[in-house]
Protein backbone atom coordinates (compact mmCIF):
# COMPACT_ATOMS: atom_id res chain seq x y z
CA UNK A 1 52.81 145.36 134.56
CA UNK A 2 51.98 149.12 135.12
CA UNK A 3 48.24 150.11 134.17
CA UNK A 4 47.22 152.64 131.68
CA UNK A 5 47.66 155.53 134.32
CA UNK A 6 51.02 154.63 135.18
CA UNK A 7 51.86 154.61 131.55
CA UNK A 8 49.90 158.02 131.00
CA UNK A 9 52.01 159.60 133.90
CA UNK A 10 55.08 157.85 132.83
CA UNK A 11 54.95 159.50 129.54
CA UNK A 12 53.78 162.37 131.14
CA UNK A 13 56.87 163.38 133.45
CA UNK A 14 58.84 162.56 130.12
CA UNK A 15 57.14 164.96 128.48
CA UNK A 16 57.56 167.49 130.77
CA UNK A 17 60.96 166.53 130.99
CA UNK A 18 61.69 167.44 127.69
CA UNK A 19 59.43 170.95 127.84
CA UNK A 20 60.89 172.23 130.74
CA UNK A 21 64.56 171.53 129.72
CA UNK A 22 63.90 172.92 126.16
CA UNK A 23 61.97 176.06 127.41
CA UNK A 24 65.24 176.19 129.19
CA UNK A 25 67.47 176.19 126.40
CA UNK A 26 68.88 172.85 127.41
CA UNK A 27 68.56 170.29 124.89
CA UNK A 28 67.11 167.43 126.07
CA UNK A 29 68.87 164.02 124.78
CA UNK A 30 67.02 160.74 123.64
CA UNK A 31 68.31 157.73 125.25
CA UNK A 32 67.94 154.41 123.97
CA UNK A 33 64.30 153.79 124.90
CA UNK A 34 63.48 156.84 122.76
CA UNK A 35 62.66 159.05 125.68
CA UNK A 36 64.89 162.05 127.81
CA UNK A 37 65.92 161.05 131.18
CA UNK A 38 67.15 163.63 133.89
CA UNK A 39 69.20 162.62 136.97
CA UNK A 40 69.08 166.33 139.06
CA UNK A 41 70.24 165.07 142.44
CA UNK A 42 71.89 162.27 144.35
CA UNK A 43 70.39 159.07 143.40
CA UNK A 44 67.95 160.61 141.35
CA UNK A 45 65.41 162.14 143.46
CA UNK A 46 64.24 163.86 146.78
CA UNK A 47 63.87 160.44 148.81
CA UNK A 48 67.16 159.71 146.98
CA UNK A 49 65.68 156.17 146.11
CA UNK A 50 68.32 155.32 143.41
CA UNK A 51 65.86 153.67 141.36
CA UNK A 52 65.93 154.74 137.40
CA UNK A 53 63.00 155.14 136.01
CA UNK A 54 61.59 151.53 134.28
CA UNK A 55 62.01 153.08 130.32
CA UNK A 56 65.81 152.90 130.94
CA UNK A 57 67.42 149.82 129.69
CA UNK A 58 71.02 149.51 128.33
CA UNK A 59 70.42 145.95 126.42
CA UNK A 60 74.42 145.38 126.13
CA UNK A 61 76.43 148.28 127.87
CA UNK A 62 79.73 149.65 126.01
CA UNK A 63 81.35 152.42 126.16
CA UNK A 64 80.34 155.65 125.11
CA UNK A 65 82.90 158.06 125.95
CA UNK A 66 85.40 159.35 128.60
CA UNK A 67 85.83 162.90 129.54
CA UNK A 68 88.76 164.60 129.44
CA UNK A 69 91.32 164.63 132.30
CA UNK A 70 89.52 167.46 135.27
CA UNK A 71 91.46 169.43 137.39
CA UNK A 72 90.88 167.62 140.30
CA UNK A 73 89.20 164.81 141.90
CA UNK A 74 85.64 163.48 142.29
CA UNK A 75 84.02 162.80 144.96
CA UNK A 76 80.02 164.03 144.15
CA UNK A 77 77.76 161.84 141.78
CA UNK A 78 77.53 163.02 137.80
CA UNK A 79 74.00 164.75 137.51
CA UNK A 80 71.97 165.29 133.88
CA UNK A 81 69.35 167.45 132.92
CA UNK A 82 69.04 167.61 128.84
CA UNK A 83 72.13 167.25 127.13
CA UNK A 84 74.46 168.47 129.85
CA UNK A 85 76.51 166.16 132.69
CA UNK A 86 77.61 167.85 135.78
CA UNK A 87 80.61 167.31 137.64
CA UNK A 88 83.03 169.08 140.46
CA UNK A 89 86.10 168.93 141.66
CA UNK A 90 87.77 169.31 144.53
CA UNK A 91 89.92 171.80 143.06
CA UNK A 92 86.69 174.28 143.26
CA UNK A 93 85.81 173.60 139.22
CA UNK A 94 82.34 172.93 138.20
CA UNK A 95 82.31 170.65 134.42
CA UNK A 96 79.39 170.81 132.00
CA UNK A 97 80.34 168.09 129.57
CA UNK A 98 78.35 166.94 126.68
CA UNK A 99 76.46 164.08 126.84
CA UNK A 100 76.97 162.92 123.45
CA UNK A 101 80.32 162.70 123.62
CA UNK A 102 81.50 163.83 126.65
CA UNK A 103 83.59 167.27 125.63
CA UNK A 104 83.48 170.39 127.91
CA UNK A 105 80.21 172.33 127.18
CA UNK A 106 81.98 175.03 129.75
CA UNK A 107 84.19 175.05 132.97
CA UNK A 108 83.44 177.54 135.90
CA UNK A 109 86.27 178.07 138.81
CA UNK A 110 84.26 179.11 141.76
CA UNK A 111 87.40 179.92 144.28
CA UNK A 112 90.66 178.58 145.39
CA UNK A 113 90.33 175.25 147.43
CA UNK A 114 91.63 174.99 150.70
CA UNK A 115 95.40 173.49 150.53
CA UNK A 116 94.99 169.87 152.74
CA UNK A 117 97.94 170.91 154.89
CA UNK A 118 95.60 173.87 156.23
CA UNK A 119 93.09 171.79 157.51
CA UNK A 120 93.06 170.03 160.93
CA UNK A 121 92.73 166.40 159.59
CA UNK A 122 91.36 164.48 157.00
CA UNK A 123 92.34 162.26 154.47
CA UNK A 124 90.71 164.26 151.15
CA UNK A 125 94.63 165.75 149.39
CA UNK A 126 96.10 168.00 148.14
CA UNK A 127 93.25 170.26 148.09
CA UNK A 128 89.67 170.54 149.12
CA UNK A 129 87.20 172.37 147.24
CA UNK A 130 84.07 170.98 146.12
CA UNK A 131 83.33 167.43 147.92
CA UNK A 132 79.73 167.01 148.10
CA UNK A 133 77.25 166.08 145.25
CA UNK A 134 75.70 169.38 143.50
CA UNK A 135 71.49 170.07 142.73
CA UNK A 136 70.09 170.87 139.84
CA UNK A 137 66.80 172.96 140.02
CA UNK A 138 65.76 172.39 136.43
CA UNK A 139 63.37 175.11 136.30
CA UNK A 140 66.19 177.45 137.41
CA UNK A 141 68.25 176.02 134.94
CA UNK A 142 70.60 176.67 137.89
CA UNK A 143 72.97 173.95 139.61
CA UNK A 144 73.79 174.42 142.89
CA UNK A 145 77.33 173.77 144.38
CA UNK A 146 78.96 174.34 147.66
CA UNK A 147 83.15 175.06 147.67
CA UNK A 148 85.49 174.93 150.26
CA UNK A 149 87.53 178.34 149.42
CA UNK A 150 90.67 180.31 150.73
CA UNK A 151 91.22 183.53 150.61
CA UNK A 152 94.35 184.37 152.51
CA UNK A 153 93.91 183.06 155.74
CA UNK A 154 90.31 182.56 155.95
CA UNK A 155 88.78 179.19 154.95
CA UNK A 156 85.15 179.58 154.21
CA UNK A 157 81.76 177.47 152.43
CA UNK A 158 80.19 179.35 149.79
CA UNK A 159 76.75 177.92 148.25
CA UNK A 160 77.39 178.68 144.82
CA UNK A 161 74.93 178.84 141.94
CA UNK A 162 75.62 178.44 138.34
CA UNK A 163 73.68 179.29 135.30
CA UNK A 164 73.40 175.71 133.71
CA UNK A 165 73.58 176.88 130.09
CA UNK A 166 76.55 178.93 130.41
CA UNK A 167 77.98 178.40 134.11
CA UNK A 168 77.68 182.09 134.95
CA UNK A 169 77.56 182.82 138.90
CA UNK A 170 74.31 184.01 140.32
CA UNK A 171 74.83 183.33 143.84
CA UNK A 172 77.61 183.28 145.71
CA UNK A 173 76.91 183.17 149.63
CA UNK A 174 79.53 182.10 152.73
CA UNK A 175 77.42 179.18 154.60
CA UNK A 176 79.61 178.38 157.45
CA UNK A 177 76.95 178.27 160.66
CA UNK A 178 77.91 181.02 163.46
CA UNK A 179 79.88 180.08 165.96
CA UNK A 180 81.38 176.89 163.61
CA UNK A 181 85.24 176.56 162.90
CA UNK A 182 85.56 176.43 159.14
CA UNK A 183 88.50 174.59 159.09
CA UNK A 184 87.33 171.93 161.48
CA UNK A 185 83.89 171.65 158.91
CA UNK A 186 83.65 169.28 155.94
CA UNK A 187 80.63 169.61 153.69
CA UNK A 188 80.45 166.02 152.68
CA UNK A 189 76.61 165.44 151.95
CA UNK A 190 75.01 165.83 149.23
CA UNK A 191 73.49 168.46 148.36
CA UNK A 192 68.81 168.90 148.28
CA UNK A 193 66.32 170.84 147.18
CA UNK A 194 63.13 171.43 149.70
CA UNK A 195 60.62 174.11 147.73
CA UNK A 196 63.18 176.89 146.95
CA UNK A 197 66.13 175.81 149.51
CA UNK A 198 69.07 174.63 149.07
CA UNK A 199 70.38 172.15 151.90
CA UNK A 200 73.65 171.60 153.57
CA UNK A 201 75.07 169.17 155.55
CA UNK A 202 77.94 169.96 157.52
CA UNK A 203 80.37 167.29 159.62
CA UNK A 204 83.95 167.19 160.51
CA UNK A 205 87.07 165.91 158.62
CA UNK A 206 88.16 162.36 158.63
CA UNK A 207 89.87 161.76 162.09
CA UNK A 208 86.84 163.67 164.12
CA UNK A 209 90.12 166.74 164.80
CA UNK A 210 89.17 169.94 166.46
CA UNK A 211 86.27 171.18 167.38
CA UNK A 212 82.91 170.46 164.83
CA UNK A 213 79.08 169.93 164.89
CA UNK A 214 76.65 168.46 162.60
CA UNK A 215 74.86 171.22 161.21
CA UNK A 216 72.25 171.08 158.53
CA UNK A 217 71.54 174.52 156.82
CA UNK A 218 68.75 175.44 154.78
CA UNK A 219 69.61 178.61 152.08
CA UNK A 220 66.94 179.95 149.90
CA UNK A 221 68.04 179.44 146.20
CA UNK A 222 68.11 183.33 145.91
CA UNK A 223 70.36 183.52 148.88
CA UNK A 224 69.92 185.28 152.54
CA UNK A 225 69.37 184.55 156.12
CA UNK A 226 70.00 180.73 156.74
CA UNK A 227 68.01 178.89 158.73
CA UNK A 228 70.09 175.63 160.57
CA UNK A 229 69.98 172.65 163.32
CA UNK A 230 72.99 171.65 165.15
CA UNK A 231 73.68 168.11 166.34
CA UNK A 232 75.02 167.92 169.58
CA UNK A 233 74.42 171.10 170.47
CA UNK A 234 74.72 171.34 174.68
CA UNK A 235 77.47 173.05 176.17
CA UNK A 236 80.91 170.91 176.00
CA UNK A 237 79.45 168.86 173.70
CA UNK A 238 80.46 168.49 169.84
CA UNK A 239 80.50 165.74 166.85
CA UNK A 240 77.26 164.10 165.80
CA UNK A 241 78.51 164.78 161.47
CA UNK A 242 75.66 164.98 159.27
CA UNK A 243 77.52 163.18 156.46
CA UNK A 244 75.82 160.21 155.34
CA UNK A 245 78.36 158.59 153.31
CA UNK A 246 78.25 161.01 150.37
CA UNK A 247 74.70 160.95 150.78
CA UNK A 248 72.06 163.96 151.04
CA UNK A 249 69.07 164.99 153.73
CA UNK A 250 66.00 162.94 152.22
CA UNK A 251 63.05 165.22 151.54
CA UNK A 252 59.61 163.04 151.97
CA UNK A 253 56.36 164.32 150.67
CA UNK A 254 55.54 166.73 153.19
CA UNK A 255 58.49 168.63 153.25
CA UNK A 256 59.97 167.37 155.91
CA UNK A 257 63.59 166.52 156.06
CA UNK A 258 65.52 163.54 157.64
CA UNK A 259 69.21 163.08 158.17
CA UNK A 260 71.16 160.17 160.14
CA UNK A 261 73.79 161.96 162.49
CA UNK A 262 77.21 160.55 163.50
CA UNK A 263 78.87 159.61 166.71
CA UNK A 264 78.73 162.53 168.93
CA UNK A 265 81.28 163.37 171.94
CA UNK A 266 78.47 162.57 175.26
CA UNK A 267 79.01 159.59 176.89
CA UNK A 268 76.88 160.17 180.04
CA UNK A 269 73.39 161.65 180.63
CA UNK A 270 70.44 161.61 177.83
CA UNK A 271 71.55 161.86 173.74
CA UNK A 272 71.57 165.17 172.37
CA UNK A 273 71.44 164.54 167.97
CA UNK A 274 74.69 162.23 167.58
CA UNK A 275 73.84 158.58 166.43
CA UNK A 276 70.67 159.36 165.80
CA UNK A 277 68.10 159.50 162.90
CA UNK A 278 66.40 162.72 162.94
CA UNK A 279 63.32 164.85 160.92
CA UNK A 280 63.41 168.28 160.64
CA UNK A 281 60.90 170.73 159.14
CA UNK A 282 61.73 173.03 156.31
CA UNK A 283 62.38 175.95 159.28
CA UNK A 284 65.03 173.66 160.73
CA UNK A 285 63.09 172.73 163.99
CA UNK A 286 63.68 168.81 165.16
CA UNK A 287 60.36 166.97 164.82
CA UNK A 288 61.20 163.61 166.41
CA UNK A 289 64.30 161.33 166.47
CA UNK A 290 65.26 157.61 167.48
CA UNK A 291 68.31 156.77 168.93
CA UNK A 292 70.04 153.18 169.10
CA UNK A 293 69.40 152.42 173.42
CA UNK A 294 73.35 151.36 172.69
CA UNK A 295 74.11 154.90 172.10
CA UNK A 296 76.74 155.92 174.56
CA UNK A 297 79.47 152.88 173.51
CA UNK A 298 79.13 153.76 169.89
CA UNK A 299 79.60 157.45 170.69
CA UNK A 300 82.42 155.78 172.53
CA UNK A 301 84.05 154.16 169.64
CA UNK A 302 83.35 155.91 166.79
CA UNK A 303 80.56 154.10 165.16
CA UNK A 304 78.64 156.44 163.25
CA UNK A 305 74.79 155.78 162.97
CA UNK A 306 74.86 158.15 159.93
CA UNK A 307 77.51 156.50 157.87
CA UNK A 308 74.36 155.61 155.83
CA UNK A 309 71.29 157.97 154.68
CA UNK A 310 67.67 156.85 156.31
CA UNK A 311 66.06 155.41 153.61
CA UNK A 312 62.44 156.69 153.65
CA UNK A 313 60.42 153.46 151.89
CA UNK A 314 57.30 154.92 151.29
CA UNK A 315 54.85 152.47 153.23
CA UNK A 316 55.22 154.08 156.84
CA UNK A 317 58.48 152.89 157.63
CA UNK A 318 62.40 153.75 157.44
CA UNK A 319 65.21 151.92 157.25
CA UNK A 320 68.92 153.02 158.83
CA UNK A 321 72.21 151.28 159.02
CA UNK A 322 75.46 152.84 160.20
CA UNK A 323 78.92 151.27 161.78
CA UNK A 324 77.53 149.60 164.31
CA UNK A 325 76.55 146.50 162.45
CA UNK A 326 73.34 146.68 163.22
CA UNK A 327 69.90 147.73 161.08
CA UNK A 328 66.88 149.22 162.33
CA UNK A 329 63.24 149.53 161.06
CA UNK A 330 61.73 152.44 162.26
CA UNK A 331 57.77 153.62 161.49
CA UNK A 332 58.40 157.28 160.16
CA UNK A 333 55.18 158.73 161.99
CA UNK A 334 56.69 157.66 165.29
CA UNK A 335 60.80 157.22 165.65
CA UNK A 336 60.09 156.87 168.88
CA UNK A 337 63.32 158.04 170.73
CA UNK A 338 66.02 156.41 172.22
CA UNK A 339 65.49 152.30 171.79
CA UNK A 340 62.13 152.91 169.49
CA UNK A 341 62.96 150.65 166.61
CA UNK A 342 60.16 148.16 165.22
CA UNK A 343 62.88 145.75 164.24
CA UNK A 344 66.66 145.28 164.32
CA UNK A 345 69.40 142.82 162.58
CA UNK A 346 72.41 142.64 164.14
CA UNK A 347 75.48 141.34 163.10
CA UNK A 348 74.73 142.81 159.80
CA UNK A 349 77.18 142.08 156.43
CA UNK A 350 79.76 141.68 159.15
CA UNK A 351 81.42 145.47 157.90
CA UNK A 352 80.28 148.96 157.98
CA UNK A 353 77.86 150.65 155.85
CA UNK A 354 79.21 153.84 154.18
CA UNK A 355 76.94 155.49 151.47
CA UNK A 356 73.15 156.08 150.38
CA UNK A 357 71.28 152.78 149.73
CA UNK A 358 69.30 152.02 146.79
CA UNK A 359 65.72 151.27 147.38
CA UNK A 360 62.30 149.91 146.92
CA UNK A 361 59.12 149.84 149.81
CA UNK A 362 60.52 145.58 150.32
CA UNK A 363 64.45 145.69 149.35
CA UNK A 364 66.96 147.95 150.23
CA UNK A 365 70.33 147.41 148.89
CA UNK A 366 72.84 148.55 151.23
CA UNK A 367 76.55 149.69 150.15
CA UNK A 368 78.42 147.32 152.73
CA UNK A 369 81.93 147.15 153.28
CA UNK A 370 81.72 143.69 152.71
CA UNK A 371 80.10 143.56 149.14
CA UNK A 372 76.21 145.66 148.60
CA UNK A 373 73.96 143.53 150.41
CA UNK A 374 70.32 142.98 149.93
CA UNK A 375 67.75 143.21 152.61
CA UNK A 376 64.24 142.20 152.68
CA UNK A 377 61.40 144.43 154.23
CA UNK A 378 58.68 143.76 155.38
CA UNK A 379 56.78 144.36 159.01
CA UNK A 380 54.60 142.00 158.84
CA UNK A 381 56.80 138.92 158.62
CA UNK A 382 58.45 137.15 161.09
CA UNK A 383 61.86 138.43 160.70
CA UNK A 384 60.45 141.32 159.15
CA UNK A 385 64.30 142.69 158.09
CA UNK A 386 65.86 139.48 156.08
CA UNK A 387 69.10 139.34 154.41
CA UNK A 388 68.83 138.15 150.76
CA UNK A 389 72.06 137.99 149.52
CA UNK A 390 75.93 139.47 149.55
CA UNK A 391 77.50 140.19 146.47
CA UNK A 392 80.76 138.12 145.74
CA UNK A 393 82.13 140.74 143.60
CA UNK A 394 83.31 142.43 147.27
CA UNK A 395 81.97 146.14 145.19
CA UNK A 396 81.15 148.18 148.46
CA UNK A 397 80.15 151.65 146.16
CA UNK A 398 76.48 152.96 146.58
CA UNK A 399 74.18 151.80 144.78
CA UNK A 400 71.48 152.38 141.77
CA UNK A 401 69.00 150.43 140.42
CA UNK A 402 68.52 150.60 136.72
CA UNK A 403 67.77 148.18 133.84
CA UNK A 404 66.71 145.43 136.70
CA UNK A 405 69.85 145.55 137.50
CA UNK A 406 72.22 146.99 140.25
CA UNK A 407 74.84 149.31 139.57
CA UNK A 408 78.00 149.71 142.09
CA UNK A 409 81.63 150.69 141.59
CA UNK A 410 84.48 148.72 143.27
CA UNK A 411 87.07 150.94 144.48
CA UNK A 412 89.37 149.29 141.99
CA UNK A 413 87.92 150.60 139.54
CA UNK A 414 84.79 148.76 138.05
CA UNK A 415 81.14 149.30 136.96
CA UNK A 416 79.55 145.98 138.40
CA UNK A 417 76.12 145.34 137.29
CA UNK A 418 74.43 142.80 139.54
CA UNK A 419 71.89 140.39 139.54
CA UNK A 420 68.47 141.89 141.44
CA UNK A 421 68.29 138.01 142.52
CA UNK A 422 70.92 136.72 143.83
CA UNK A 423 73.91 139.53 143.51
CA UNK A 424 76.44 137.99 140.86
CA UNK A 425 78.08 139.90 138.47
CA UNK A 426 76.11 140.21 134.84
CA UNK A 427 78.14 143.14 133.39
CA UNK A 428 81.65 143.98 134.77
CA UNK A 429 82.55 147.27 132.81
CA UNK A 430 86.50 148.91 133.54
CA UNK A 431 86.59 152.21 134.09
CA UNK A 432 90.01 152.37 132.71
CA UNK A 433 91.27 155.09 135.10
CA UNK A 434 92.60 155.21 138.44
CA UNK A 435 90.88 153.56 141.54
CA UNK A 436 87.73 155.62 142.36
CA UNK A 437 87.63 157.96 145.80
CA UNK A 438 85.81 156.99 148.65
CA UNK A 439 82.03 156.10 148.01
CA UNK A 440 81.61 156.44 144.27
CA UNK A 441 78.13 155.99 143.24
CA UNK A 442 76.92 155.56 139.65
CA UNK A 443 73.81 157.72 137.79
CA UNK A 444 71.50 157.30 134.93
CA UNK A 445 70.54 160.12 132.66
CA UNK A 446 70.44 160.89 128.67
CA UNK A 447 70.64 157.50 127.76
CA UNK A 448 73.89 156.57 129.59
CA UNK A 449 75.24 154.78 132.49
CA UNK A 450 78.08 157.20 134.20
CA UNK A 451 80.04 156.19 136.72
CA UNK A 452 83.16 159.07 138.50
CA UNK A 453 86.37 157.89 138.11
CA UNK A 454 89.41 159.78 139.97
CA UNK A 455 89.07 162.53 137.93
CA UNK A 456 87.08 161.44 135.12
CA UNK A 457 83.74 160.64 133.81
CA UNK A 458 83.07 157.48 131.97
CA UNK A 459 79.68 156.44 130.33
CA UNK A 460 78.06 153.88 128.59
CA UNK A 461 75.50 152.87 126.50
């Protein structure tokens, strides 16, 4: 049970909650606990944790309401701040809908996507536009989006940002890295907020076509010079995505930022960023990294490190699962290169991990392709990575943590919430629309449970 001065702070960040968003002219919504709950990024927060604050419960969840049909599909998380839900599409729309009932608030076309058919690869049709999870800088009242656009012949990324009571532009800046090949660049990852930037991650389409890197920019929320890192960035080398599943670059209490990388294109000689877990500083400059010592076969064969966000668990240590089957505990003050893990499971949920985990400093729930899986922590048992359980309900989305229970969409279509426990179903909710897109994850905010649909918001109470 929580002390006096969690309770004081709890009620605290509420309260602020609710001045900032009215001094705003947002409206801040009561949820069922009686108190306003913001979700402003993916999975909630800077170390993208996915864990709802304790105050939200949803005692038996029904529906609230479903949005209208949007113009295209989602890929990106629903955020909240006050009585507003924000979505986009990939057909370059950004949706403010109501969260009392889910109607339009206002709709803001921020370009004209890029047609699939002009693209290299990839498996994201018939258009690409907006892919990746927006920010919301609540004392901006500005969200923060990033759209594939066309114009002509030129395919370019513009950071967008949008006045969140009205969804007027106030920034609109190209953030394709020099020397990159638009087309050959997919901004998957979420976007974050580090003290007054906006950050990017760039990879490649599905099929690793062309010619990409993994790039990370940093843009200052006003716009101007970017500042970036570039995975595998030697001559004649390319690859190493920075896409994390859907997932964002973690920011940790320093400042610092950490992204998992993908399978770069080096096969011989030292690493150079691909497969690897890296932190940056807010100027973009590579701090330390580890690398798996199995690093040139799973460049080799496609088997992404950063499928999966590294989850930063607050006691010293990080957690990291990709493709490989294989986790890794790593101590956050020292990565220590290539081979430096503390601890490794192999064999692990027998699938792939695509998507940002949910977690605590002991469990991590991972978004297996095999059903989430839960995963003990802790360094100084004996093994200190355990598996707890798989859930049954084979629902591979991301997951969130809210109500003591977890929250993942299948990509049939269904809101599972599962047992903290033992991982069986306790509330199976249909999202009564088409199957989801690839790596739906679910968010909490103004009293309601939303989960993305294919092009579609539902939420519940």
């Amino acid at each position: 049970m929580p002390g006096p001065a969690a309770i004081s702070l709890g009620l605290l960040a509420s309260v602020a909650a609710v001045l900032i968003t009215g001094a705003l002219g947002v409206s801040p919504v009561v949820g069922a606990t009686g108190m306003s709950t913001n979700w402003t990024a993916y999975h909630g927060n800077r170390s993208e944790s996915g864990i709802a604050p304790a105050s939200v419960t949803f005692a038996t969840p029904t529906l609230a309401w479903t949005s209208p049909t949007l113009d295209g599909k989602l890929y990106g998380e629903p955020l909240v701040l006050g009585n507003l839900v924000i979505v986009a599409t990939e057909h370059d729309t950004v949706y403010a809908l109501h969260a009392a009932n889910g109607t339009v608030a206002w709709s803001t076309s921020v370009g004209t996507p890029v047609p699939s058919t002009s693209l290299p690869c990839g498996n994201i049709r018939p258009t690409v536009g907006i892919t990746s999870t927006p920010v919301i800088d609540g004392s901006r009242a500005e969200v923060f989006v990033v759209a594939d656009e066309v114009a002509g012949t030129t395919i370019s990324h513009h950071l967008i940002g949008l006045a969140l009571s009205t969804g007027a532009v106030l920034l609109d800046q190209v953030v394709d890295p020099s020397g990159s090949l638009p087309a050959a660049q997919l901004q998957r990852a979420a976007l974050a907020l580090d003290g007054g930037s906006v950050l990017i991650g760039f990879g490649g389409n599905s099929g690793d076509c062309s010619t990409y890197h993994g790039w990370v920019v940093s843009v200052s929320e006003i716009g101007g010079a970017a500042q970036t890192w570039e995975a595998d960035a030697s001559p004649g080398n390319d690859q190493g995505a920075v896409w994390m599943g859907g997932a964002g670059p973690a920011v940790d209490g320093s400042g610092n930022i950490w992204v998992a990388t993908g399978n770069g294109s080096n096969t011989t000689g030292s690493p150079d960023g691909g497969d690897s877990v890296v932190e940056l500083s807010k100027s973009m400059v590579a701090l330390q990294s580890f690398t798996p010592s199995t690093w040139q076969t799973e460049n080799a064969h496609d088997l992404d490190l950063g499928s999966a966000p590294p989850a930063l668990l607050g006691n010293g240590y990080v957690f990291q699962v990709g493709k490989s089957k294989t986790a890794y505990l790593l101590r956050a003050h020292h990565l220590g290169g290539v081979g430096g893990q503390v601890a490794e499971l192999g064999s692990f949920c027998g699938r792939e991990v695509d998507g940002g985990e949910a977690f605590t400093s002991r469990v991590v729930y991972v978004p297996c392709a095999a059903g989430v899986t839960a995963v003990s922590v802790n360094p100084a048992n004996s093994p200190p990575l355990r598996v707890l359980w798989t859930t049954s309900t084979l629902s591979t989305g991301p997951p969130i943590v809210a109500d003591n229970k977890v929250w993942t969409i299948s990509q049939a279509g269904t809101l599972y919430g599962l047992s903290e426990t033992n991982g069986q179903a306790l509330v199976q909710l249909a999202l009564g629309s088409a199957p989801a897109n690839h790596f739906p994850t679910p968010a909490v905010g103004a009293g309601l449970l939303l989960a993305p649909g294919w092009n579609k918001v539902v939420a519940f109470r």
